[in-house]
Protein backbone atom coordinates (compact mmCIF):
# COMPACT_ATOMS: atom_id res chain seq x y z
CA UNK A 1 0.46 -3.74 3.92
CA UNK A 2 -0.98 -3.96 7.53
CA UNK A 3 -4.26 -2.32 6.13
CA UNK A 4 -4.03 -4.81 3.94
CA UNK A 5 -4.71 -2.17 0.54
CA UNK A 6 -4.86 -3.49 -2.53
CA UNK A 7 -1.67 -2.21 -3.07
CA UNK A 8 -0.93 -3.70 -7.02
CA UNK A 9 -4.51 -2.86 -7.89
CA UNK A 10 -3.84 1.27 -7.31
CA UNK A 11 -0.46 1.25 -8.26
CA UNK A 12 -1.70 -0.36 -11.84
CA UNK A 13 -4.59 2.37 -11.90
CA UNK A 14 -2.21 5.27 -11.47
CA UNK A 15 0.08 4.12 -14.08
CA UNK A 16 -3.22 3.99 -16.18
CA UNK A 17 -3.83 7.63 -15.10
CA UNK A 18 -6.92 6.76 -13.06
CA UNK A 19 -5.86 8.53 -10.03
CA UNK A 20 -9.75 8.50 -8.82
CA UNK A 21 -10.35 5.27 -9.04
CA UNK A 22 -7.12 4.51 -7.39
CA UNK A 23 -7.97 6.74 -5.14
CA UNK A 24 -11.03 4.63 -4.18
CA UNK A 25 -9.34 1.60 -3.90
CA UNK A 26 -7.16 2.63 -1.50
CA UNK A 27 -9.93 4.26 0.44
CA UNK A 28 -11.29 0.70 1.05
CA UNK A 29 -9.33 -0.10 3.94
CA UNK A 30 -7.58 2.75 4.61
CA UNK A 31 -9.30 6.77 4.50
CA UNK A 32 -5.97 8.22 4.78
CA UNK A 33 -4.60 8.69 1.61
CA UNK A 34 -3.16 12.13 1.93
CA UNK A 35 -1.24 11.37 5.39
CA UNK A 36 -0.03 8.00 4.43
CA UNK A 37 1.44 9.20 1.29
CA UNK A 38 3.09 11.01 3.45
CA UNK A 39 4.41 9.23 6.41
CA UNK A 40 3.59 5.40 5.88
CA UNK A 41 6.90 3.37 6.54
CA UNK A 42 5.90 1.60 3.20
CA UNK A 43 6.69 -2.04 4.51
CA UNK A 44 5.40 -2.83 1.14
CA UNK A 45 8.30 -1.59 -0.83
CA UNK A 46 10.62 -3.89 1.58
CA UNK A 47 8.55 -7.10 -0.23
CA UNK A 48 8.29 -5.04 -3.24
CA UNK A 49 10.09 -7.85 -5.97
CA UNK A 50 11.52 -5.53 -8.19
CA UNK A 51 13.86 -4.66 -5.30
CA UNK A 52 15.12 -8.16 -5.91
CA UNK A 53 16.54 -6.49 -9.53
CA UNK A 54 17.08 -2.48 -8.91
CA UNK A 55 15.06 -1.02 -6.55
CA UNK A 56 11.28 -0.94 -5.28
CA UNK A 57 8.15 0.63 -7.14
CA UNK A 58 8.24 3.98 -4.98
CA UNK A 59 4.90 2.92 -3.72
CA UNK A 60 4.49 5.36 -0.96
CA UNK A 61 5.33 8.36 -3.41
CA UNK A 62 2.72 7.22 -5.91
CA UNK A 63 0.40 7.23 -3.29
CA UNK A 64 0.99 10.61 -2.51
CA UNK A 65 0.90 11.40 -6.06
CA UNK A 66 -2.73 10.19 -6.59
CA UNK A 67 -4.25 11.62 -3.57
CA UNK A 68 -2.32 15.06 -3.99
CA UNK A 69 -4.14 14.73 -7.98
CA UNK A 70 -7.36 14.74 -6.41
CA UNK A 71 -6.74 17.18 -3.57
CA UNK A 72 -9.58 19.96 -4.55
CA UNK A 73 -11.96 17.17 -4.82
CA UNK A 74 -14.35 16.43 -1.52
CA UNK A 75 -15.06 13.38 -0.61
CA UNK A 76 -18.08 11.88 0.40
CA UNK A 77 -17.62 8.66 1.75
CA UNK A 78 -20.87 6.21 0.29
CA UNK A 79 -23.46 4.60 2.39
CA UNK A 80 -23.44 0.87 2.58
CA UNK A 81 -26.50 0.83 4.76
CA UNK A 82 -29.32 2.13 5.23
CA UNK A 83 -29.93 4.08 8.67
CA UNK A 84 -29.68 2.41 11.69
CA UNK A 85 -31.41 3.32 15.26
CA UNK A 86 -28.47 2.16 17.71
CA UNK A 87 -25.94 5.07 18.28
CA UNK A 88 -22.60 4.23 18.76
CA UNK A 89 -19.99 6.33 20.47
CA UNK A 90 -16.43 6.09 19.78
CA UNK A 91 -13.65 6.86 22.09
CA UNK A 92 -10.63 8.34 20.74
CA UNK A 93 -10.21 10.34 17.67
CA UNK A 94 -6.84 8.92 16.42
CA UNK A 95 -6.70 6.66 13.17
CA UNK A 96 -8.14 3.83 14.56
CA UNK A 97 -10.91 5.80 16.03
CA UNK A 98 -11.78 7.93 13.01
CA UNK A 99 -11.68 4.75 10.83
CA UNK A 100 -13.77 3.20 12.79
CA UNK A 101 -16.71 6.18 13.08
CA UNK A 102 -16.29 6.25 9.21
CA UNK A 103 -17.24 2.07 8.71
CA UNK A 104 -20.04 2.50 11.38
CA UNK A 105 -21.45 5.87 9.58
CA UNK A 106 -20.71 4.14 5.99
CA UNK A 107 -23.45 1.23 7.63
CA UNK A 108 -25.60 4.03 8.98
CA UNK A 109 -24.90 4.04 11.73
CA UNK A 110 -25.45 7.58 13.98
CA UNK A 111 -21.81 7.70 15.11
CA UNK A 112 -20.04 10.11 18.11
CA UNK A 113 -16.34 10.47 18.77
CA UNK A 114 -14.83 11.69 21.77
CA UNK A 115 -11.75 12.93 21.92
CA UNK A 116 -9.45 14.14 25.16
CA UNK A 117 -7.46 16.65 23.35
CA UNK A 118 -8.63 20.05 21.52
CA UNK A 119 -8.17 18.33 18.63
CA UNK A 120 -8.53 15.25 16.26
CA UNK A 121 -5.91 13.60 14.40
CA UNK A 122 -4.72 11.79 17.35
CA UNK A 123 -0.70 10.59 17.20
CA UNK A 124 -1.32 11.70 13.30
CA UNK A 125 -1.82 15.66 14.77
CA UNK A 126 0.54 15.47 18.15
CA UNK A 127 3.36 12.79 17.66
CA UNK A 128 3.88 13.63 13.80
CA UNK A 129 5.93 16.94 13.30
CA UNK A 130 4.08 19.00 10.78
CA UNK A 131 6.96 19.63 9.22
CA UNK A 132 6.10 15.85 7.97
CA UNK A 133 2.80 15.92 8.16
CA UNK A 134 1.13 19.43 7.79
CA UNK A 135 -1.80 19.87 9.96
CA UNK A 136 -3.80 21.29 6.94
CA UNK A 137 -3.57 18.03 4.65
CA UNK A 138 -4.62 15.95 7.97
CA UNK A 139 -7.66 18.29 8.41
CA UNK A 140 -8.85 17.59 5.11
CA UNK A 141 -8.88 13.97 5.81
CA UNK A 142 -10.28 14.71 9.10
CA UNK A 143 -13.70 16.76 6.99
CA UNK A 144 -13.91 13.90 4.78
CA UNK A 145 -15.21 11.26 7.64
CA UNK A 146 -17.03 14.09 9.00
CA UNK A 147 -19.10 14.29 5.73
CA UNK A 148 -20.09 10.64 6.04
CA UNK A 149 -21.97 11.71 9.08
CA UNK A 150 -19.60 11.41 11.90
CA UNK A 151 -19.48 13.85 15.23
CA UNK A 152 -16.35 14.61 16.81
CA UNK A 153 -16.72 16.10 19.62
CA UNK A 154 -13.32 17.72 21.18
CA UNK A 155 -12.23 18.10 25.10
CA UNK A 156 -13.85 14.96 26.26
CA UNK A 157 -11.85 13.01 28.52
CA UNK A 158 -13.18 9.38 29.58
CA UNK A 159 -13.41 9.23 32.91
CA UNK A 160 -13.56 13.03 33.48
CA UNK A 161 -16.33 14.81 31.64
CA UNK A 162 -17.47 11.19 29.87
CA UNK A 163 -18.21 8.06 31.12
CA UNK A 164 -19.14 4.96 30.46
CA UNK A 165 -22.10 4.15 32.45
CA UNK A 166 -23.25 7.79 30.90
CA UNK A 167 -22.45 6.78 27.53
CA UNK A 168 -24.90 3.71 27.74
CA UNK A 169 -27.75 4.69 30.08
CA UNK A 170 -28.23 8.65 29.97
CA UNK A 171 -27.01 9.49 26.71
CA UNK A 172 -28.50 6.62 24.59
CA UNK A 173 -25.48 4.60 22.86
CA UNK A 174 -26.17 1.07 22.51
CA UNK A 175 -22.48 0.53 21.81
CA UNK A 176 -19.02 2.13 22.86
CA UNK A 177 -15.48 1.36 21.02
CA UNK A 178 -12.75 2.12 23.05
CA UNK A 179 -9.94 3.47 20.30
CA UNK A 180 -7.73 5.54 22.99
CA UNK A 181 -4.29 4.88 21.83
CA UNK A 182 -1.04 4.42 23.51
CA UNK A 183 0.45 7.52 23.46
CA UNK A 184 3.30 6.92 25.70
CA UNK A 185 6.97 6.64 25.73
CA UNK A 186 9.34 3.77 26.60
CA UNK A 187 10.86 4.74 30.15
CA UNK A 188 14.99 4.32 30.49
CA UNK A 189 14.49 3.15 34.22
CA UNK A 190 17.72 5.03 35.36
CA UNK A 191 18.23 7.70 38.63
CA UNK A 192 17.85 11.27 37.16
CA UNK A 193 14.59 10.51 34.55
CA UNK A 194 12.59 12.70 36.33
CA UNK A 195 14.68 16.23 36.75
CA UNK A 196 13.82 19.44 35.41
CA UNK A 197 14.95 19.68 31.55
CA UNK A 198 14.36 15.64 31.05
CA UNK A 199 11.21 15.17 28.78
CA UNK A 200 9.91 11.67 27.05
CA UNK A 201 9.97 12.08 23.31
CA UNK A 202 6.11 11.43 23.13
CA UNK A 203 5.18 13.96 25.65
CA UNK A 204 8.22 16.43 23.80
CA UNK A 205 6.11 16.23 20.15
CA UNK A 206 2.35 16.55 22.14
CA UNK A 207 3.82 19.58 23.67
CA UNK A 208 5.19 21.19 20.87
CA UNK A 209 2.10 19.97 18.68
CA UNK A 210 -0.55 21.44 21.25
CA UNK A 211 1.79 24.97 21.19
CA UNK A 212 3.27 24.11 24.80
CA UNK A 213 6.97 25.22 23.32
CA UNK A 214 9.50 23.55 25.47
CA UNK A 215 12.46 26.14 26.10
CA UNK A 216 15.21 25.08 24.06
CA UNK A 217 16.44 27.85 22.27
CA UNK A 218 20.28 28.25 22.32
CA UNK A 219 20.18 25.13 23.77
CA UNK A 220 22.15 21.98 23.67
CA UNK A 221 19.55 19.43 23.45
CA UNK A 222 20.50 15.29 23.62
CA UNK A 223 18.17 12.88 22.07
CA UNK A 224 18.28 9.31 23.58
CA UNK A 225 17.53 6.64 21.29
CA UNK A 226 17.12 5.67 17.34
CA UNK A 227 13.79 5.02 16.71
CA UNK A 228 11.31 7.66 14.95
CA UNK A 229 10.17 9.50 18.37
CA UNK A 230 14.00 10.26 18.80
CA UNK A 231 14.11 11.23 14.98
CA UNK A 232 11.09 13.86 15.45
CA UNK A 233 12.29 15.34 18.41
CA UNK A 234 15.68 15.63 17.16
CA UNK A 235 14.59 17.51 14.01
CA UNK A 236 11.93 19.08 16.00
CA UNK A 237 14.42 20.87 18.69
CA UNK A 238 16.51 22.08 16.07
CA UNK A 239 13.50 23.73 14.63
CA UNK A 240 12.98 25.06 17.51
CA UNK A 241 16.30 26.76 17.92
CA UNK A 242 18.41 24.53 19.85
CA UNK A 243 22.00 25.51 19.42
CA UNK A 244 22.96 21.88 18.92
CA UNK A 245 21.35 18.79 19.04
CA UNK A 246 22.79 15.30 19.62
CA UNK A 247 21.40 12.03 18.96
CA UNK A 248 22.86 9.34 21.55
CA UNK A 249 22.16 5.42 20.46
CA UNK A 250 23.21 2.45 22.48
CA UNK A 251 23.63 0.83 18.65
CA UNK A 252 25.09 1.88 15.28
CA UNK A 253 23.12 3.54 13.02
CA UNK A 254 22.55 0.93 10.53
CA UNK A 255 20.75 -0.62 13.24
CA UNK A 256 18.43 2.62 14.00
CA UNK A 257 15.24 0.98 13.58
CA UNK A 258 13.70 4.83 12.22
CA UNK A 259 13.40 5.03 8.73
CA UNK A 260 17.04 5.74 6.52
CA UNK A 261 15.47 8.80 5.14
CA UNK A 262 14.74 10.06 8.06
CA UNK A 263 18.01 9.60 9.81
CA UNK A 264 19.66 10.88 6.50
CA UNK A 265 17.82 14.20 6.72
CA UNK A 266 18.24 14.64 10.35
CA UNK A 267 21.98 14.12 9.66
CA UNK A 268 21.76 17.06 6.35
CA UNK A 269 20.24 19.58 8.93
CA UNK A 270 23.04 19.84 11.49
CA UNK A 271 22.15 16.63 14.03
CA UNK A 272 25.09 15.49 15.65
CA UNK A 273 25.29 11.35 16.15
């Protein structure tokens, strides 16, 4: 796991029906339960050993399964520390960000986030459909950090209407962490990128996320490229009303690096490859 969860530890407390306290051990290094159990590739279930005899422990669906459990349940994330008087602001309110607010708060530390957009979530609330990931379950997620403590505060650009030097010397942070993402797509490089009706995947799912509805209704839309942008906005334009949709791949598909499922669904609603 790159958040390095304890990953046999919960899976051993579900089976034991202890979805809380498996719960809490995935909380440990990672706050998003709900999303993850949702959208994590699950590299663990590629190293998973019982895939060397059948197939993997569905990890990522017994994740979902615990958190879902303990849905109508707040969380309050515990206090490590007692308060601290250094501020800390925190630039970005994607994953990263927001996990790192939560830490700093769990420490007691008085913590700030500043986020460009009108709202948080980062590439969790604009680059995931919420088809995948419904903005709702995010948002709860989202409340629980803010209950250790944290401030988010929305339509703050670095740069713009924050800056650094402010940060530190009028507003009274001792500290800044930069957490701003990278939010942008690969480029082809080729004449013609940057016509009318050509959009990067990335800026194609912010769009639609933010309610900035590209027109592509009765539409042929093409998709260029395998990975899970191209996925997402394939899926995505067809929910939008495209008339057809066509994935284009310089590869075969058992090469796509986006995940099987994904492709496979994609392919059961109507995307052409």
């Amino acid at each position: 796991c790159p958040s390095e969860i304890d990953v046999p530890s919960y899976v051993s407390l579900i089976a034991q029906g202890k979805y809380a306290e498996a719960l809490e051990v995935h909380r440990e290094r990672n706050p998003f339960a709900l999303a993850c159990g949702r959208v994590c590739p699950a590299f663990c279930e590629d190293k998973c050993r019982r895939g060397d005899i059948d197939e993997p422990v569905a990890i990522r669906m017994a994740k979902r399964f615990m958190a879902d459990h303990e849905l109508e349940k707040p969380w309050t994330p515990k206090k490590f520390e007692g308060p601290k008087d250094k501020k800390v602001a925190v630039i970005g309110a994607g994953p990263a960000g927001l996990t790192a607010a939560l830490r700093l708060a769990q420490r007691g530390y008085p913590v700030t986030v500043f986020e460009r957009l009108p709202i948080a979530g980062g590439w969790m609330a604009v680059g995931i459909p919420q088809y995948r990931l419904p903005r709702k379950i995010l948002n709860i997620e989202i409340e629980n950090i803010k209950r250790a403590g944290v401030d988010i505060k929305l339509n703050q650009e670095l740069g713009k209407d924050i800056t650094l030097d402010s940060l530190l010397d009028k507003q009274g942070f001792s500290t800044v962490v930069l957490a701003i993402g990278a939010h942008k797509s690969r480029r082809l490089g080729i004449a013609g990128e940057d016509l009318p009706g050509v959009y990067h995947g990335t800026q194609f799912l912010k769009d639609v996320a933010l309610g900035k509805i590209p027109d592509v209704k009765g539409k042929r839309v093409a998709v260029v490229g395998g990975g899970a942008v191209a996925i997402d906005a394939a899926r995505t334009a067809l929910r939008l009303g495209a008339s057809k949709v066509h994935v284009i791949y310089r590869r075969n598909r058992e090469e796509m690096p986006a995940l099987k499922a994904e492709i496979h669904a994609a392919f059961q609603e109507g995307v052409q490859f």
